[in-house]
C-alpha atoms as a PDB file:
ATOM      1  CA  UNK A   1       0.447 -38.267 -38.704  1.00  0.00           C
ATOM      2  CA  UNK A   2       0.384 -42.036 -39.078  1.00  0.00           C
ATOM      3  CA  UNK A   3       0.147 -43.559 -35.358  1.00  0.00           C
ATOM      4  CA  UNK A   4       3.316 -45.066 -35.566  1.00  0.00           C
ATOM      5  CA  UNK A   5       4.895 -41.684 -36.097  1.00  0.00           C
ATOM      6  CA  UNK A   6       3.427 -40.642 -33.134  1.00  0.00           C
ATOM      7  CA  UNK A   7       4.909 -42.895 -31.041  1.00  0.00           C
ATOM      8  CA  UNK A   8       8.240 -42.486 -32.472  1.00  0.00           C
ATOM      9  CA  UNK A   9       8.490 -39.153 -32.073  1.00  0.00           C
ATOM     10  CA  UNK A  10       7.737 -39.578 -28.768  1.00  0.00           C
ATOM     11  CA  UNK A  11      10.980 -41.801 -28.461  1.00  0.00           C
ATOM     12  CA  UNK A  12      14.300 -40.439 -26.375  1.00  0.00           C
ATOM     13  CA  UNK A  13      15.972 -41.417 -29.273  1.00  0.00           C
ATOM     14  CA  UNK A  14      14.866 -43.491 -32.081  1.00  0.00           C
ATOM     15  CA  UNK A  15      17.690 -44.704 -34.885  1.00  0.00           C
ATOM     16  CA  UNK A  16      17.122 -45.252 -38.730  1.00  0.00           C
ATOM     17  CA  UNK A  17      20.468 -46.796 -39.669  1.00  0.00           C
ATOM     18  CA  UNK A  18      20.024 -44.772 -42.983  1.00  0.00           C
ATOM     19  CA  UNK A  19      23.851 -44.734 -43.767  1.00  0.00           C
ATOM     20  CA  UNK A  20      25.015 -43.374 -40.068  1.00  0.00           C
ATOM     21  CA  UNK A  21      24.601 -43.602 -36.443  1.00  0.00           C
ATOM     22  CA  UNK A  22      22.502 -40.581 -35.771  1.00  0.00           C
ATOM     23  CA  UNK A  23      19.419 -39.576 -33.934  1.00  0.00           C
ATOM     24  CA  UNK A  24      16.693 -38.397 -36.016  1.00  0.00           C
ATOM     25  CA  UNK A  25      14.356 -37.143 -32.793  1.00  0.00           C
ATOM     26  CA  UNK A  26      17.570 -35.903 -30.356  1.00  0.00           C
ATOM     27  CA  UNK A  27      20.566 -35.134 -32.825  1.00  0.00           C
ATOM     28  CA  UNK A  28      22.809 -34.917 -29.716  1.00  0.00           C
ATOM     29  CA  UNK A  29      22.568 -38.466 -28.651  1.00  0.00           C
ATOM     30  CA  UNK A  30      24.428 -40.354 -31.316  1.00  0.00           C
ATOM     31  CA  UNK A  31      25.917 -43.720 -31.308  1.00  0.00           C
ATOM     32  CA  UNK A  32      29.281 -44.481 -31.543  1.00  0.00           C
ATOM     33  CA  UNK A  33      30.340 -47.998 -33.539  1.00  0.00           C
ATOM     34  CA  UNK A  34      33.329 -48.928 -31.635  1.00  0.00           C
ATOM     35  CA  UNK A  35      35.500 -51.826 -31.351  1.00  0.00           C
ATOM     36  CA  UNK A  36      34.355 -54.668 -29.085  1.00  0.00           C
ATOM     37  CA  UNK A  37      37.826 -55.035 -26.691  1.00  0.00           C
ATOM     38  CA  UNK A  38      37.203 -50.796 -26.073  1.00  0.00           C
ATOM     39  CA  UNK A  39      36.634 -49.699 -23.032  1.00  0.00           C
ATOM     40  CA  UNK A  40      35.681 -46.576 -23.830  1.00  0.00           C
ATOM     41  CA  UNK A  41      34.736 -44.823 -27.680  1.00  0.00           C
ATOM     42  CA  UNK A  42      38.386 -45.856 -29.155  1.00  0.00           C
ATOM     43  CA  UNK A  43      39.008 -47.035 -31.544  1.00  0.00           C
ATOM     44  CA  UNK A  44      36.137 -46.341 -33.523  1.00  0.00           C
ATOM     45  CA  UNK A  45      35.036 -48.981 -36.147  1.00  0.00           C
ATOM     46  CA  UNK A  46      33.284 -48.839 -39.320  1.00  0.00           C
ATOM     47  CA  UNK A  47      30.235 -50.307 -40.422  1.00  0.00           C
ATOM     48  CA  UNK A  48      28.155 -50.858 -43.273  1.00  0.00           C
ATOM     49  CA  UNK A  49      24.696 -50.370 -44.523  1.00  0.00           C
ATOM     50  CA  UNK A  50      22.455 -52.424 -47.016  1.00  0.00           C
ATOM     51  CA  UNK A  51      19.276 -52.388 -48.511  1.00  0.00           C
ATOM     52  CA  UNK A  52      17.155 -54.409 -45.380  1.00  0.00           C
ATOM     53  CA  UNK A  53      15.440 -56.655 -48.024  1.00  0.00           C
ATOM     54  CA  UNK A  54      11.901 -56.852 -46.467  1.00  0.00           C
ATOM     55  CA  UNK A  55       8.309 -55.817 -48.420  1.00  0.00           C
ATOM     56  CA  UNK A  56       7.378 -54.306 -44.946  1.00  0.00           C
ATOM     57  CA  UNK A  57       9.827 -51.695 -45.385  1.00  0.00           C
ATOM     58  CA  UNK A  58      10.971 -51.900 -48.797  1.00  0.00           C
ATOM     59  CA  UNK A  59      13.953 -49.071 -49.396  1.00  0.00           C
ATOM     60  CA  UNK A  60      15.017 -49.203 -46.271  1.00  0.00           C
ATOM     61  CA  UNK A  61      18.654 -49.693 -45.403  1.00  0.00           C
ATOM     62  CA  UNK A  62      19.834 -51.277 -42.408  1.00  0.00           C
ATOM     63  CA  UNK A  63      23.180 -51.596 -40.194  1.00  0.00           C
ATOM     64  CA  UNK A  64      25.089 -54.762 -40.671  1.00  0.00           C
ATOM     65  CA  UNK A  65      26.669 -55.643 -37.819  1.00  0.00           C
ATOM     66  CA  UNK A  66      30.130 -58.010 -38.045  1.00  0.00           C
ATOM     67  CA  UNK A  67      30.457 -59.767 -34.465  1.00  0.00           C
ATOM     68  CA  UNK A  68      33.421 -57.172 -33.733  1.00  0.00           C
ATOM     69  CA  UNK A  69      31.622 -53.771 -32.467  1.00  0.00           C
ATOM     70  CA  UNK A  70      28.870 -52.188 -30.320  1.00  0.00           C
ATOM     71  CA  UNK A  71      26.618 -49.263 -30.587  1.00  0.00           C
ATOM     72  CA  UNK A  72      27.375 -47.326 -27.414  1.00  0.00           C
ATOM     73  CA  UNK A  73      26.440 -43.732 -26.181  1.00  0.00           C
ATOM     74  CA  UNK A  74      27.831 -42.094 -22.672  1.00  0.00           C
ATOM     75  CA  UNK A  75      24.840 -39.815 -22.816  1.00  0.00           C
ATOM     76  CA  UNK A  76      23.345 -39.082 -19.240  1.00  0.00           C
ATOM     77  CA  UNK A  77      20.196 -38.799 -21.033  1.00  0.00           C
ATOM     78  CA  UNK A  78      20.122 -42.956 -20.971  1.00  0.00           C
ATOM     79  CA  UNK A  79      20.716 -43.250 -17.494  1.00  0.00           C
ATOM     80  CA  UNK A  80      16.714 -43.793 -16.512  1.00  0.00           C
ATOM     81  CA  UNK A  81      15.882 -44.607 -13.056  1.00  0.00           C
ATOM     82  CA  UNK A  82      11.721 -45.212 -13.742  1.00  0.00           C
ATOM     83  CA  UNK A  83      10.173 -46.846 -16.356  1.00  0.00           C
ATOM     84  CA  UNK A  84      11.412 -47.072 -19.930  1.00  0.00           C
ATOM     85  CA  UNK A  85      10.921 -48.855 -23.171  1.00  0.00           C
ATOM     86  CA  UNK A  86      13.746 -50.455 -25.479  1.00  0.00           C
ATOM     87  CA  UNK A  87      12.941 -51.349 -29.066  1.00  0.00           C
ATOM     88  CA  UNK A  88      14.666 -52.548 -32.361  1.00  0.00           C
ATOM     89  CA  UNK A  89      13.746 -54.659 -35.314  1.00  0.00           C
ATOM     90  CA  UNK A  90      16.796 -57.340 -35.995  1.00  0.00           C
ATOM     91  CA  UNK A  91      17.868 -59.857 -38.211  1.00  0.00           C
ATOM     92  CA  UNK A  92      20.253 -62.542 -36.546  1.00  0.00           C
ATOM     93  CA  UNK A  93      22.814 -63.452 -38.402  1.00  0.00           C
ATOM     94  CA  UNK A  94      22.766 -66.746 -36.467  1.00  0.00           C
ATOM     95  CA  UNK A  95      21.554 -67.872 -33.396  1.00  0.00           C
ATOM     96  CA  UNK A  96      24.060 -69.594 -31.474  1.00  0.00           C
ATOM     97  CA  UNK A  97      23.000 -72.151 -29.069  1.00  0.00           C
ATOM     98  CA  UNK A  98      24.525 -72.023 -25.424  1.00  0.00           C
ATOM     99  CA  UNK A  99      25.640 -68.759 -25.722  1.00  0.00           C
ATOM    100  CA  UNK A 100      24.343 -65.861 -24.452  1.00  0.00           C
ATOM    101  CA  UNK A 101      24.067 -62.160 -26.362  1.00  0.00           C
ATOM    102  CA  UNK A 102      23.238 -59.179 -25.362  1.00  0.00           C
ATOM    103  CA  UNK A 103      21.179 -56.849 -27.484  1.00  0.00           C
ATOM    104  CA  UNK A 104      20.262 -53.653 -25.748  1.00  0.00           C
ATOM    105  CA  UNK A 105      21.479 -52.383 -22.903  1.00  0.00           C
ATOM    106  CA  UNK A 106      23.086 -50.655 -19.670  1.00  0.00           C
ATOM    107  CA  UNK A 107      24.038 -53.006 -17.518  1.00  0.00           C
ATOM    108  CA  UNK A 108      27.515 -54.325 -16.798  1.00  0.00           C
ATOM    109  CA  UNK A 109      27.912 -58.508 -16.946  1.00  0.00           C
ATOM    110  CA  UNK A 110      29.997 -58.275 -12.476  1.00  0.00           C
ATOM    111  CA  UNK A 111      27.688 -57.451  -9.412  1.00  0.00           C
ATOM    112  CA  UNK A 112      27.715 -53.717  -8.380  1.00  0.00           C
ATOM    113  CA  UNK A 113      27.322 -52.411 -12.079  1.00  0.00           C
ATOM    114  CA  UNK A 114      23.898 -53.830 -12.845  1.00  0.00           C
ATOM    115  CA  UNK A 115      21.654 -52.258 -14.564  1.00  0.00           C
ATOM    116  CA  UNK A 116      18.976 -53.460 -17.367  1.00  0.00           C
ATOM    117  CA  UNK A 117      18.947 -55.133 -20.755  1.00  0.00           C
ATOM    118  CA  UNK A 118      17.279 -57.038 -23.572  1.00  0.00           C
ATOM    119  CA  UNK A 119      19.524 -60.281 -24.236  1.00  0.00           C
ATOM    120  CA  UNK A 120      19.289 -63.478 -25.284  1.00  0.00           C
ATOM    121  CA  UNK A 121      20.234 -66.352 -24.404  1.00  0.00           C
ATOM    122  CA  UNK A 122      20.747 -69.931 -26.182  1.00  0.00           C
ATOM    123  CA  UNK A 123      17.998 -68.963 -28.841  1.00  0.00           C
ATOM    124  CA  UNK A 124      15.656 -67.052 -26.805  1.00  0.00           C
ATOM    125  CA  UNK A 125      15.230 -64.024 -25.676  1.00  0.00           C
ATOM    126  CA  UNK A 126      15.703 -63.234 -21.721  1.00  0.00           C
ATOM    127  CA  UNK A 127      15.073 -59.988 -20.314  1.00  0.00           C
ATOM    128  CA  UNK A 128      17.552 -58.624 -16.339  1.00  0.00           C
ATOM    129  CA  UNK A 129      16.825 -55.841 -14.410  1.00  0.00           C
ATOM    130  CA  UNK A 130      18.383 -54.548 -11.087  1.00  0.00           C
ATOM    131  CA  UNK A 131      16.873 -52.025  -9.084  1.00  0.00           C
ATOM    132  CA  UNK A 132      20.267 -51.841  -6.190  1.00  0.00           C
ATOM    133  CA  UNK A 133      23.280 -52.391  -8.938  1.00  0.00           C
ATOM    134  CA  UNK A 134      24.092 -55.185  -7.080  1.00  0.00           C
ATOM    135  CA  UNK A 135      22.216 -58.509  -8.004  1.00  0.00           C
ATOM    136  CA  UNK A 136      19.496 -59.177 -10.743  1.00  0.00           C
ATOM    137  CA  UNK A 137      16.153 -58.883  -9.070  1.00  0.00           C
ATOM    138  CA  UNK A 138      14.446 -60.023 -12.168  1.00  0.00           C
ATOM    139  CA  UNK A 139      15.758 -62.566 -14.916  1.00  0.00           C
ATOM    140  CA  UNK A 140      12.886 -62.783 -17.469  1.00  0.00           C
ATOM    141  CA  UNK A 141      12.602 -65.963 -19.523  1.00  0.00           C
ATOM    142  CA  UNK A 142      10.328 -68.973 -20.380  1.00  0.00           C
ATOM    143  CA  UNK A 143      12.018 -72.181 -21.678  1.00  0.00           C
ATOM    144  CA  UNK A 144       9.596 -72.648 -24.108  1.00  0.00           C
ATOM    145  CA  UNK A 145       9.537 -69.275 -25.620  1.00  0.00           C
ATOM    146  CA  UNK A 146       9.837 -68.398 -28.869  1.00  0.00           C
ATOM    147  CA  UNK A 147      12.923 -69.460 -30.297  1.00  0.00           C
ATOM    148  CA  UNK A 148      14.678 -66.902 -32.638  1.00  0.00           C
ATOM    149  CA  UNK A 149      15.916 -67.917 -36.078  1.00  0.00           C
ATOM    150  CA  UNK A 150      18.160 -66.351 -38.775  1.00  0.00           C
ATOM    151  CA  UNK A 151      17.742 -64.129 -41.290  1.00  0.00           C
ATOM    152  CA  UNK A 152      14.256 -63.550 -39.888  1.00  0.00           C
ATOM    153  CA  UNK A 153      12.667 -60.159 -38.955  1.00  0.00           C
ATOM    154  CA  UNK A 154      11.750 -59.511 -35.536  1.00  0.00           C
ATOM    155  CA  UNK A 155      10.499 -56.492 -33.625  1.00  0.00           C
ATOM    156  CA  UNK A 156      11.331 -57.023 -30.078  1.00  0.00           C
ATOM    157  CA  UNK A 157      10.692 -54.954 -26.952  1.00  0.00           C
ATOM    158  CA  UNK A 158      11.347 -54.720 -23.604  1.00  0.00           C
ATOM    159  CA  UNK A 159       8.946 -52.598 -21.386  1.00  0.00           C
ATOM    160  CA  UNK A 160       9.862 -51.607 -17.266  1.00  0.00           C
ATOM    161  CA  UNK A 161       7.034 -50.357 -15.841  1.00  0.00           C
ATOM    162  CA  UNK A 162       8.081 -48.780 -12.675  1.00  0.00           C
ATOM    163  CA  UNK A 163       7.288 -51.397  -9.616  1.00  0.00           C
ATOM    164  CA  UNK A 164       4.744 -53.392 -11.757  1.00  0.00           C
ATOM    165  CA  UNK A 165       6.503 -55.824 -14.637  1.00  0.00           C
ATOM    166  CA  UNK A 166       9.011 -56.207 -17.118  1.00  0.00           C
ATOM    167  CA  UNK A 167       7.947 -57.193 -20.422  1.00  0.00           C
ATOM    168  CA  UNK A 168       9.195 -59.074 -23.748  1.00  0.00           C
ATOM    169  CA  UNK A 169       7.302 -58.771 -26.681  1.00  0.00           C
ATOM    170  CA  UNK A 170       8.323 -60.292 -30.444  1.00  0.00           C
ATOM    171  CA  UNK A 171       6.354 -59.419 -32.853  1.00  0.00           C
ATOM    172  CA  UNK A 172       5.772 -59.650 -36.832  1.00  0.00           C
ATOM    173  CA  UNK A 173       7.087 -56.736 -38.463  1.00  0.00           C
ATOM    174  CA  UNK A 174       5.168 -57.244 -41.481  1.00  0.00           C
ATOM    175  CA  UNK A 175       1.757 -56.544 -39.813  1.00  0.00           C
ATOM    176  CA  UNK A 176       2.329 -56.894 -36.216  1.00  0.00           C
ATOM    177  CA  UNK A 177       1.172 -59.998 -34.938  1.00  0.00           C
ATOM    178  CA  UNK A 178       2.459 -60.939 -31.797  1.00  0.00           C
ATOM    179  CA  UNK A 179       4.657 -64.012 -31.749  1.00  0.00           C
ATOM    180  CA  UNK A 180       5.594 -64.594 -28.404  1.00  0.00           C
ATOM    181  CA  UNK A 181       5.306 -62.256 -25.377  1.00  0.00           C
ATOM    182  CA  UNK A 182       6.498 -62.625 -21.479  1.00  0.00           C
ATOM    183  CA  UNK A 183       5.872 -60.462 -18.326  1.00  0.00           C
ATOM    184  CA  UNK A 184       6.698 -60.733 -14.335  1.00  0.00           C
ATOM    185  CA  UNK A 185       5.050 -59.162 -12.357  1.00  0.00           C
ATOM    186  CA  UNK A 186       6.580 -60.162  -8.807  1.00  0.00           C
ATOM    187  CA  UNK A 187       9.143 -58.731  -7.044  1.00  0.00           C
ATOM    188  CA  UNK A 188       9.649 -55.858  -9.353  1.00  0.00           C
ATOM    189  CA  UNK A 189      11.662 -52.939  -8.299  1.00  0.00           C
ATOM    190  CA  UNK A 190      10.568 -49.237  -8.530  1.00  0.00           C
ATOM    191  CA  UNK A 191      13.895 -48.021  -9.737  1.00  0.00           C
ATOM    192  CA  UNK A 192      17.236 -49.181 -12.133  1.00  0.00           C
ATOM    193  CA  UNK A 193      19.964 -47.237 -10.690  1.00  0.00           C
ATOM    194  CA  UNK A 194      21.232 -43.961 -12.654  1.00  0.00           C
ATOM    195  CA  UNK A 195      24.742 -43.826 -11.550  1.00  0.00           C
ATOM    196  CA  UNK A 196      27.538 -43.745 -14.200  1.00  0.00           C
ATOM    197  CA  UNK A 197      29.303 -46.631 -12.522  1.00  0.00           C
ATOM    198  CA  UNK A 198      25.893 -48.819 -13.842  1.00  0.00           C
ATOM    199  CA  UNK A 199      27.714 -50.147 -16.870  1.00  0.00           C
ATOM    200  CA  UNK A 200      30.129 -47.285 -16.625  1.00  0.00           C
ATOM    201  CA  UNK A 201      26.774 -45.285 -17.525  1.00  0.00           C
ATOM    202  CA  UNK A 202      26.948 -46.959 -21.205  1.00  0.00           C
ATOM    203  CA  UNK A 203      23.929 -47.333 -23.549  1.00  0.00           C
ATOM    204  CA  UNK A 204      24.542 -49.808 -25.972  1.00  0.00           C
ATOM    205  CA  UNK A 205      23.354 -51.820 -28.835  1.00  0.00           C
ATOM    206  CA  UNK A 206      25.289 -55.323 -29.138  1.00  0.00           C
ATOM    207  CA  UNK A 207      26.805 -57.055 -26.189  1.00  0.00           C
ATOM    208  CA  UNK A 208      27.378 -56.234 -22.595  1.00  0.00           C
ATOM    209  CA  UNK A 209      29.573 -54.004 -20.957  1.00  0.00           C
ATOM    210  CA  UNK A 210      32.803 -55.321 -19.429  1.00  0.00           C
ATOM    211  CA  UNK A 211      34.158 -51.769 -17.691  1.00  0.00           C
ATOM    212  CA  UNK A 212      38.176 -51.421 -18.945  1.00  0.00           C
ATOM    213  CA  UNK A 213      37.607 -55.015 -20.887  1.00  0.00           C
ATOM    214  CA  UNK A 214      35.476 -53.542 -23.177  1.00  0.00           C
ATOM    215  CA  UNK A 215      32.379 -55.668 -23.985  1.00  0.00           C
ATOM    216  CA  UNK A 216      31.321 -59.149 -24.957  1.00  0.00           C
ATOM    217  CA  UNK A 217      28.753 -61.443 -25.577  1.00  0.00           C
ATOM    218  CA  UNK A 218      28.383 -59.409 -28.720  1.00  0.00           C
ATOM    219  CA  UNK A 219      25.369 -60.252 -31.611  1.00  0.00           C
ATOM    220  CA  UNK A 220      26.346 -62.532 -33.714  1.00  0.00           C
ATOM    221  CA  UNK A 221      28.101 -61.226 -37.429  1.00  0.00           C
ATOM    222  CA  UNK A 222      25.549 -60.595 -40.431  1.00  0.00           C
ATOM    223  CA  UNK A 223      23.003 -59.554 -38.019  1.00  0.00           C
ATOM    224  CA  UNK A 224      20.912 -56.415 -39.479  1.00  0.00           C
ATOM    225  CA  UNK A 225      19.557 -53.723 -37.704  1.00  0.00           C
ATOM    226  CA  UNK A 226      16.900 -51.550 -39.360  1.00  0.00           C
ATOM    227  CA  UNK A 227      15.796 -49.263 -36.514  1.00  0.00           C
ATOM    228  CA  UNK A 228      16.077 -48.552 -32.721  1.00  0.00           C
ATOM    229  CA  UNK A 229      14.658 -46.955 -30.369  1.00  0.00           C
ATOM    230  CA  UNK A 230      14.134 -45.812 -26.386  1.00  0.00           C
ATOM    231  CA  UNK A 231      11.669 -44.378 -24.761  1.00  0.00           C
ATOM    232  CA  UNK A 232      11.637 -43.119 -21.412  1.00  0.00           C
ATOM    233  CA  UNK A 233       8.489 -44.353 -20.204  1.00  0.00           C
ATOM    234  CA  UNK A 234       6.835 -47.799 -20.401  1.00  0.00           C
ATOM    235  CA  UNK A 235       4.639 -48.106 -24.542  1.00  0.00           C
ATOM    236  CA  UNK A 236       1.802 -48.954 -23.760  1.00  0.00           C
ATOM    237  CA  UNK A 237       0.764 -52.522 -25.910  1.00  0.00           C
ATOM    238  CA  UNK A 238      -1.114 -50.759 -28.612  1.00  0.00           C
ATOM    239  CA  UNK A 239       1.918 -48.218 -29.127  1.00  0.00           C
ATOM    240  CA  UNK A 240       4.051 -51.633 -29.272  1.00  0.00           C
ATOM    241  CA  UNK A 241       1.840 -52.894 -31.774  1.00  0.00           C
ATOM    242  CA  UNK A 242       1.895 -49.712 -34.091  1.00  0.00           C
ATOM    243  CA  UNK A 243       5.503 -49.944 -34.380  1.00  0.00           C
ATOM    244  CA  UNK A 244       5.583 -53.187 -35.958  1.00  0.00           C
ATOM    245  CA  UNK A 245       4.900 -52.031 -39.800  1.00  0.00           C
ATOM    246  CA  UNK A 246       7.024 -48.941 -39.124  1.00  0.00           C
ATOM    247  CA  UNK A 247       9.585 -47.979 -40.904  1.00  0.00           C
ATOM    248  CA  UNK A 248      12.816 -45.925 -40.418  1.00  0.00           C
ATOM    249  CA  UNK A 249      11.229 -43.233 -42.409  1.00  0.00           C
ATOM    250  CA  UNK A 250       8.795 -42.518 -39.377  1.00  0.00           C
ATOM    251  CA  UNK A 251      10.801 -39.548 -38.139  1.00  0.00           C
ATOM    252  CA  UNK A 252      13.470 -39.079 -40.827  1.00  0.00           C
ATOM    253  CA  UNK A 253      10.956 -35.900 -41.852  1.00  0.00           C
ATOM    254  CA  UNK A 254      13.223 -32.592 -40.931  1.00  0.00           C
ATOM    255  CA  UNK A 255      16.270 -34.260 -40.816  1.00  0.00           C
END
């Protein structure tokens, strides 16, 4: 097994995008595409799939994304209190300047329903994390980090390691070379609440949670996503690094 098959299948839940929404390592913990202004799962939306275009993963297919939905799950199995690792390789649409979009997530945007997320915001990427529901204790994000362009490839990450740092890494998916990386290691909290009230509980890809007003701050449309995943524990930067090169395929085998 190729190392970067080992540390997908070590994923809570790793996405291919290979014409649906499911699971390939947890076949219970689907996502749902549904409508941005939803509070809940309805209505559903659909969405379409296209070849991802890339020589790193030539073959592949990858979710195309229309500025309208998110990718949300109500599984408990998302709701992690310790460390944990969130992962996808995108293709912006656009990047809109002085605008902020969220990317992965559970978190809710009003104090009392914080949680954590991977967003970004006007062009580069930002990284929150709560460890009472109430306030951000952390807001990751460097003005002059890298800033994101469209209809590139990027493998991003963010990394909570339990009362030590949160971490942003972009990398190259053809290869892996690390384009820009950020950590903090102060004032870091042991713990991101579990409750279902954090973002109503919601794990989801594309924007942040709104409770009954659905969500917003949704990626832009014509972004691509070729594959996702979460792990509940903090990759370690080598496992980070063998992702990038990795394709859907990785645990697609006994599907």
């Amino acid at each position: 097994m190729a190392p970067a098959q080992a540390v997908v299948r070590q994923a809570l839940a790793w996405w291919d995008f290979e014409g649906d929404m499911a699971d390939t390592i947890a076949p219970s913990r689907p996502l749902s595409p549904v409508a941005s202004h939803a509070a809940a799962f309805e209505p559903e939306v659909a969405v379409a799939y296209e070849a991802a275009g890339h020589p790193a993963f030539a073959g592949k297919r990858a979710v195309v994304l229309e500025g309208r939905e998110v990718l949300k799950s109500n599984n408990p199995a998302f709701r992690i209190g310790g460390s944990q690792t969130f992962w996808l390789r995108i293709n912006f649409g656009s990047v809109p300047g002085n605008a902020l979009v969220g990317l992965m997530g559970r978190t809710r945007a009003n104090n009392n329903h914080r949680g954590i997320a991977l967003q970004m915001s006007n062009g580069r990427l930002q990284g929150v994390l709560s460890g009472d529901g109430a306030v951000y204790d952390v807001v990751l994000q460097r003005p002059d980090s890298l800033l994101l362009e469209p209809g590139k490839w990027y493998d991003i990450s963010l990394r909570f390691d339990s009362g030590r740092s949160l971490r942003i890494d972009v990398r190259d998916p053809a290869g892996g070379a690390l384009l820009d990386s950020m950590v903090q290691t102060a004032n870091i909290p042991p713990s991101v609440p579990t409750g279902n009230n954090i973002g109503s509980g919601y794990f989801q890809i594309s924007g942040v949670n709104s409770g009954s007003g659905g969500s917003r701050w949704l990626l832009p449309r014509g972004t691509m996503i070729e594959a996702a995943g979460v792990w509940s524990f903090a990759l370690s930067d080598d496992q980070i690094g063998e992702l990038s090169g990795a394709s859907g395929a990785a645990a697609t085998q006994g599907r």
